[in-house]
PDB file of N, CA and C in Angstrom:
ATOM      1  N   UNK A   1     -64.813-106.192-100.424  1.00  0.00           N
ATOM      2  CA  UNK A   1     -65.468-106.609 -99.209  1.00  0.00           C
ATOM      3  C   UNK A   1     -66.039-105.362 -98.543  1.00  0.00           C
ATOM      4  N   UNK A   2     -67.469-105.370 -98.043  1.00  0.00           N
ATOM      5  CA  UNK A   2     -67.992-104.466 -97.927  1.00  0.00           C
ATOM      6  C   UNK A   2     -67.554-103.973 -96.116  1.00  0.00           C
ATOM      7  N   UNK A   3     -67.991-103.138 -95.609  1.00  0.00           N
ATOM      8  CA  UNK A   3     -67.554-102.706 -93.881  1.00  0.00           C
ATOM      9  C   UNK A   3     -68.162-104.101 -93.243  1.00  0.00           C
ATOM     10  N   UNK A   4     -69.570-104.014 -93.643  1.00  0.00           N
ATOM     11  CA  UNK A   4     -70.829-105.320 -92.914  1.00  0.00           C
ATOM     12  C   UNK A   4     -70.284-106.199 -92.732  1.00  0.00           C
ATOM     13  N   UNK A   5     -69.481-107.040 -94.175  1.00  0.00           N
ATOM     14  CA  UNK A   5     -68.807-107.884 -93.806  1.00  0.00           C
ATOM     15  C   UNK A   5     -67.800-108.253 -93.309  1.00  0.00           C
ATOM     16  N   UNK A   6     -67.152-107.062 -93.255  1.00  0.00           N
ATOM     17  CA  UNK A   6     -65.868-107.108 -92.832  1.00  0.00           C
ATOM     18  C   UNK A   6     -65.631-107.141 -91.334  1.00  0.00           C
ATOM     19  N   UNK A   7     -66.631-106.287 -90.716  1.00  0.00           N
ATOM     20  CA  UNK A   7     -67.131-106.447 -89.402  1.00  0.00           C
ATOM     21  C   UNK A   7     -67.597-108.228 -88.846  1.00  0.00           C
ATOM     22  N   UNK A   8     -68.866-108.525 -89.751  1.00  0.00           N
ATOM     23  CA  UNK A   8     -68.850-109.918 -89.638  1.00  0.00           C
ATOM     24  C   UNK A   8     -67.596-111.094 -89.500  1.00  0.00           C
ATOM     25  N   UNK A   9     -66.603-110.854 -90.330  1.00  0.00           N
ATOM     26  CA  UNK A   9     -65.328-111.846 -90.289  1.00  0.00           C
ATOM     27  C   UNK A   9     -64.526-111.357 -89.082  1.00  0.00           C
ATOM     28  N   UNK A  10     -64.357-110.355 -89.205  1.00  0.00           N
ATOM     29  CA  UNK A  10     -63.620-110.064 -87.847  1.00  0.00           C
ATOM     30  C   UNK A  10     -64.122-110.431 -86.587  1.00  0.00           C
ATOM     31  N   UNK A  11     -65.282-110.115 -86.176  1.00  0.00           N
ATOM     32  CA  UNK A  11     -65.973-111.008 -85.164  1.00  0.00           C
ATOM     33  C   UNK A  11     -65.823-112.522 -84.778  1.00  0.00           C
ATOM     34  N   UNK A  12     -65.977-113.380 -86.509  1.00  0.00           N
ATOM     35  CA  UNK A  12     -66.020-114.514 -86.541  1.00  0.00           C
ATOM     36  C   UNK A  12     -64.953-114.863 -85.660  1.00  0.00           C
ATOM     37  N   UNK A  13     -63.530-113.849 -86.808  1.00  0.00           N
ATOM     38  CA  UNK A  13     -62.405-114.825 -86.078  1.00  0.00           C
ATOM     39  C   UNK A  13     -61.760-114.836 -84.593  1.00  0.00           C
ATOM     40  N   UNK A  14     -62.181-113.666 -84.003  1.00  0.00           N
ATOM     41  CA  UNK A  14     -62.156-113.227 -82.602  1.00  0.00           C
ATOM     42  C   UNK A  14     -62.955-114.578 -82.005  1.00  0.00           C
ATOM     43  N   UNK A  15     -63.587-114.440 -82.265  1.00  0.00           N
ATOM     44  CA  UNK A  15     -64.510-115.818 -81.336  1.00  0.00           C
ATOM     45  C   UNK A  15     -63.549-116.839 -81.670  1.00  0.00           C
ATOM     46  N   UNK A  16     -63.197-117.442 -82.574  1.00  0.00           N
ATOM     47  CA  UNK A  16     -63.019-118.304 -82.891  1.00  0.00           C
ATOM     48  C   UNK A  16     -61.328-118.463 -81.922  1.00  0.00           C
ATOM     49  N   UNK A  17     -60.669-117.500 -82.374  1.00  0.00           N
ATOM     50  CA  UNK A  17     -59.339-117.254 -81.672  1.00  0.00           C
ATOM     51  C   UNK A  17     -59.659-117.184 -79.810  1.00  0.00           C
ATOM     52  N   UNK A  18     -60.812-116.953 -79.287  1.00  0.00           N
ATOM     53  CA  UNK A  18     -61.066-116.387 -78.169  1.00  0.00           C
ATOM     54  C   UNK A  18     -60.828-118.177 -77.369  1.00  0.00           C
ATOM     55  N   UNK A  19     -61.210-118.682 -78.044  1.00  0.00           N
ATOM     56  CA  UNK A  19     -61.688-120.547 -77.631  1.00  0.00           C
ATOM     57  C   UNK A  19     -59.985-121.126 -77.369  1.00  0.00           C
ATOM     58  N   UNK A  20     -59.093-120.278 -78.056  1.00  0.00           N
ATOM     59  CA  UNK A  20     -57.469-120.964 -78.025  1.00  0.00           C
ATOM     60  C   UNK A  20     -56.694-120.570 -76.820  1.00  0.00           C
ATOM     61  N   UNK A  21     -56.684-121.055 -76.151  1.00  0.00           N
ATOM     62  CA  UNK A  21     -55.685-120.576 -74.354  1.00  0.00           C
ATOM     63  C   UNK A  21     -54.731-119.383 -75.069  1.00  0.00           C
ATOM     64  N   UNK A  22     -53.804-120.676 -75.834  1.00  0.00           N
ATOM     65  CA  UNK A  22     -52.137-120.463 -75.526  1.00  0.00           C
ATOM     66  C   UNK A  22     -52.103-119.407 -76.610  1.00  0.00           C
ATOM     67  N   UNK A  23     -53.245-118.446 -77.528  1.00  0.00           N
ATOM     68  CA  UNK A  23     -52.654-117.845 -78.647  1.00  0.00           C
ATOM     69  C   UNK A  23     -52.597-116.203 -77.239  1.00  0.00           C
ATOM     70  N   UNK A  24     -51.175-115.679 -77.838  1.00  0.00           N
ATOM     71  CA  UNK A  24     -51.322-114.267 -76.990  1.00  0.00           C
ATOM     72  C   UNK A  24     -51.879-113.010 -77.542  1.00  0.00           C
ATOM     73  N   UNK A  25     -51.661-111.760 -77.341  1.00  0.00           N
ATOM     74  CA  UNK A  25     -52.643-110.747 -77.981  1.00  0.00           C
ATOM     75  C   UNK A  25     -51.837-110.365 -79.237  1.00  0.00           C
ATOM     76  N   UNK A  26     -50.511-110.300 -79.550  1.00  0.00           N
ATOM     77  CA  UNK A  26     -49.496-109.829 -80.503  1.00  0.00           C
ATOM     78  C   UNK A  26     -50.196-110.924 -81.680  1.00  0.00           C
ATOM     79  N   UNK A  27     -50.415-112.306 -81.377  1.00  0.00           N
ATOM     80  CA  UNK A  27     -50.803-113.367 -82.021  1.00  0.00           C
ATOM     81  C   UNK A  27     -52.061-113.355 -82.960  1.00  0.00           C
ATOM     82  N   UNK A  28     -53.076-112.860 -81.541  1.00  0.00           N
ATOM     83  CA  UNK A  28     -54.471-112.560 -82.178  1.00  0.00           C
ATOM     84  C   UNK A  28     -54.405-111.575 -83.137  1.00  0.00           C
ATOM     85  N   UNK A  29     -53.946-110.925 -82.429  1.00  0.00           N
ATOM     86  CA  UNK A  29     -54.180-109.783 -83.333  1.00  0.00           C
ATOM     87  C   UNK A  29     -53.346-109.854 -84.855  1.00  0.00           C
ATOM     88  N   UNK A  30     -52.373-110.240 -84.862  1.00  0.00           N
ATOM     89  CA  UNK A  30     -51.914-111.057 -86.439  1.00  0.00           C
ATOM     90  C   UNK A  30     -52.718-111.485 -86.777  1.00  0.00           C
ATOM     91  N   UNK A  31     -53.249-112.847 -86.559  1.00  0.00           N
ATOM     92  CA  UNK A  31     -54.139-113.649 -87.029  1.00  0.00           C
ATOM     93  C   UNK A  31     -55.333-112.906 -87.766  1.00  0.00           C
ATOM     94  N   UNK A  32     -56.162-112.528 -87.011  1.00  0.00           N
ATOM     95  CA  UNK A  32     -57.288-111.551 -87.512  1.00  0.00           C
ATOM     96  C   UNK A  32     -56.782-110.321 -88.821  1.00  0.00           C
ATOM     97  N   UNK A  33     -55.781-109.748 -88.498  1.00  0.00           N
ATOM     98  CA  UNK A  33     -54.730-109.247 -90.124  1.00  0.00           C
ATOM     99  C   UNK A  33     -54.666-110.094 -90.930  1.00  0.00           C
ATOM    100  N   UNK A  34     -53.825-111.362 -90.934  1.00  0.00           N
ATOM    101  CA  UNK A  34     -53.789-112.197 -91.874  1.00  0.00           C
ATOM    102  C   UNK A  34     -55.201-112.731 -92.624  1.00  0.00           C
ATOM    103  N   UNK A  35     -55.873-113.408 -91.896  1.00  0.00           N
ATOM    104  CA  UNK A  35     -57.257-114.099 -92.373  1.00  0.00           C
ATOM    105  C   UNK A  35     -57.901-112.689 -93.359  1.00  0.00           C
ATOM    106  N   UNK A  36     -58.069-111.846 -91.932  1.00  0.00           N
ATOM    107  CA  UNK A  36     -58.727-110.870 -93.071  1.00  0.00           C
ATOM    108  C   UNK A  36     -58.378-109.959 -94.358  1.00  0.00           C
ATOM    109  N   UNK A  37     -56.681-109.803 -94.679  1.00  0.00           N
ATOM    110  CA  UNK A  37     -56.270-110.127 -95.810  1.00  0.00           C
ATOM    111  C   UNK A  37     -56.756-111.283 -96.464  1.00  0.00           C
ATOM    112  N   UNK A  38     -56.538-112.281 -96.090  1.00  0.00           N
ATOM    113  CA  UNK A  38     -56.820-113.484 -96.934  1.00  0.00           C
ATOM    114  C   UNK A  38     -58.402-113.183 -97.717  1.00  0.00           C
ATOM    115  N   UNK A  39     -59.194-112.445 -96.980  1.00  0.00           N
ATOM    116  CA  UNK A  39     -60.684-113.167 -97.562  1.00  0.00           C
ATOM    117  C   UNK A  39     -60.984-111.884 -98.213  1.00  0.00           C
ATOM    118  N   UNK A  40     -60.054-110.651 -98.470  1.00  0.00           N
ATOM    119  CA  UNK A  40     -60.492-109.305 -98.801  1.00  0.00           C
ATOM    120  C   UNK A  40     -59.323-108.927-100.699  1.00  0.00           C
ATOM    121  N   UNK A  41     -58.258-109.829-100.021  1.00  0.00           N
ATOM    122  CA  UNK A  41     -57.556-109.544-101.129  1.00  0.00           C
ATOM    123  C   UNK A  41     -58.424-110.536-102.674  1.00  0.00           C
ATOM    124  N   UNK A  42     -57.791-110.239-103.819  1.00  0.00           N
ATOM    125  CA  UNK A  42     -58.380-111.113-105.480  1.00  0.00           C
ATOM    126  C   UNK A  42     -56.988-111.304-105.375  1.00  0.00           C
ATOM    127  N   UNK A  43     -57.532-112.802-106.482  1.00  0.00           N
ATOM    128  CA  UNK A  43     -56.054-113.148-107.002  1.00  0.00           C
ATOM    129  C   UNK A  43     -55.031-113.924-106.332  1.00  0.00           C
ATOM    130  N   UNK A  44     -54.498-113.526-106.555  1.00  0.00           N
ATOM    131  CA  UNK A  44     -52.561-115.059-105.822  1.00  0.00           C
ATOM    132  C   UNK A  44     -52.778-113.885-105.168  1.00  0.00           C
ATOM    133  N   UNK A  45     -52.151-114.471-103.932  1.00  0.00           N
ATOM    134  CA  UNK A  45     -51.614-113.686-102.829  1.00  0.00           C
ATOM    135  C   UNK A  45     -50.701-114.124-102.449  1.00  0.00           C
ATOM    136  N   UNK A  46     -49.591-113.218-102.288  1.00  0.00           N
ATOM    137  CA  UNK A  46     -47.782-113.498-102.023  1.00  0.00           C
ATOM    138  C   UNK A  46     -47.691-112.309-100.716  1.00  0.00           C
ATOM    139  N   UNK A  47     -46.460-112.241-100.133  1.00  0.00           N
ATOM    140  CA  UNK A  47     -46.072-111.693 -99.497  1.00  0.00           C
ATOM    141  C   UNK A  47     -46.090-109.858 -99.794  1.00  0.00           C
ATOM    142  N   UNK A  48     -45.393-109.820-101.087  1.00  0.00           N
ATOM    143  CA  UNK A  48     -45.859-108.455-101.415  1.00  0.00           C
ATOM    144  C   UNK A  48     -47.473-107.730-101.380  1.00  0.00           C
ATOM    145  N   UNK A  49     -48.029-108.920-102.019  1.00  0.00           N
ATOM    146  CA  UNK A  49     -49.506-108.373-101.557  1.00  0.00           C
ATOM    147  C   UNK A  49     -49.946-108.058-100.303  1.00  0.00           C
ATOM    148  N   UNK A  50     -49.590-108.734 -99.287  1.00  0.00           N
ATOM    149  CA  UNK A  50     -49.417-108.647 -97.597  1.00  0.00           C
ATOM    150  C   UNK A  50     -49.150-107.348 -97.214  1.00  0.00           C
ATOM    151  N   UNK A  51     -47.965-107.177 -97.414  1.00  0.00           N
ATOM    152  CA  UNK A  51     -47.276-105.716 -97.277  1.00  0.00           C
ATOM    153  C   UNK A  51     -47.808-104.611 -98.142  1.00  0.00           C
ATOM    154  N   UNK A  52     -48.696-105.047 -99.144  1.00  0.00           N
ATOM    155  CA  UNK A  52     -49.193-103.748 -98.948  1.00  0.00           C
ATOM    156  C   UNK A  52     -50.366-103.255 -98.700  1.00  0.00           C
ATOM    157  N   UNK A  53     -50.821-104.402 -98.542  1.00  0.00           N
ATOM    158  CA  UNK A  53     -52.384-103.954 -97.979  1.00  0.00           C
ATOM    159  C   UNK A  53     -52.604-104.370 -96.766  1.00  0.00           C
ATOM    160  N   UNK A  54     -51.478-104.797 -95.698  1.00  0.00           N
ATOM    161  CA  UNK A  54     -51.972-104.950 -94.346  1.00  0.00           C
ATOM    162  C   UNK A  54     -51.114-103.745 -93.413  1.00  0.00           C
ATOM    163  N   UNK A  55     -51.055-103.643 -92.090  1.00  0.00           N
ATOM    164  CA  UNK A  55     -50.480-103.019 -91.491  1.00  0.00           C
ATOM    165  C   UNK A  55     -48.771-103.332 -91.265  1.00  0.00           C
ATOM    166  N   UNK A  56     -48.638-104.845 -91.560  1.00  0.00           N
ATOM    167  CA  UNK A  56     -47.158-105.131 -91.196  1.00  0.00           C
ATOM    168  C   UNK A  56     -46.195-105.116 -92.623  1.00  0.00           C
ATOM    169  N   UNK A  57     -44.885-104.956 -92.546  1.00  0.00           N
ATOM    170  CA  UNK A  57     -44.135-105.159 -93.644  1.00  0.00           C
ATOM    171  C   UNK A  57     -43.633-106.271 -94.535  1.00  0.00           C
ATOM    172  N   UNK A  58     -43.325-106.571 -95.395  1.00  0.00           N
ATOM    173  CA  UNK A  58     -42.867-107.455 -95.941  1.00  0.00           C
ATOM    174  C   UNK A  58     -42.457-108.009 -94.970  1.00  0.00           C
TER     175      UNK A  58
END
């Protein structure tokens, strides 16, 4: 996944998260980690994959 896009999804999901009252900032800000793992990683994605290519731990 290139920066361009990566910039692009992150935006997306900010907006998208911005529209939800009750999500808090610890939340958002997961969320936007997770998704954007999701759309950057190949392959099965498990928990180990998580941990090592995002900021949080197993």
């Amino acid at each position: 996944m290139n920066v361009k896009s990566q910039l692009n999804s992150k935006y997306l999901i900010k907006s998208t998260l911005s529209k939800m009252v009750e999500v808090n900032k610890w939340q958002n800000d997961f969320m936007i980690e997770i998704i954007g793992l999701f759309l950057s990683i190949k392959g099965k994605i498990n928990f180990l994959q998580l941990g090592r290519y995002g900021d949080h731990q197993e």
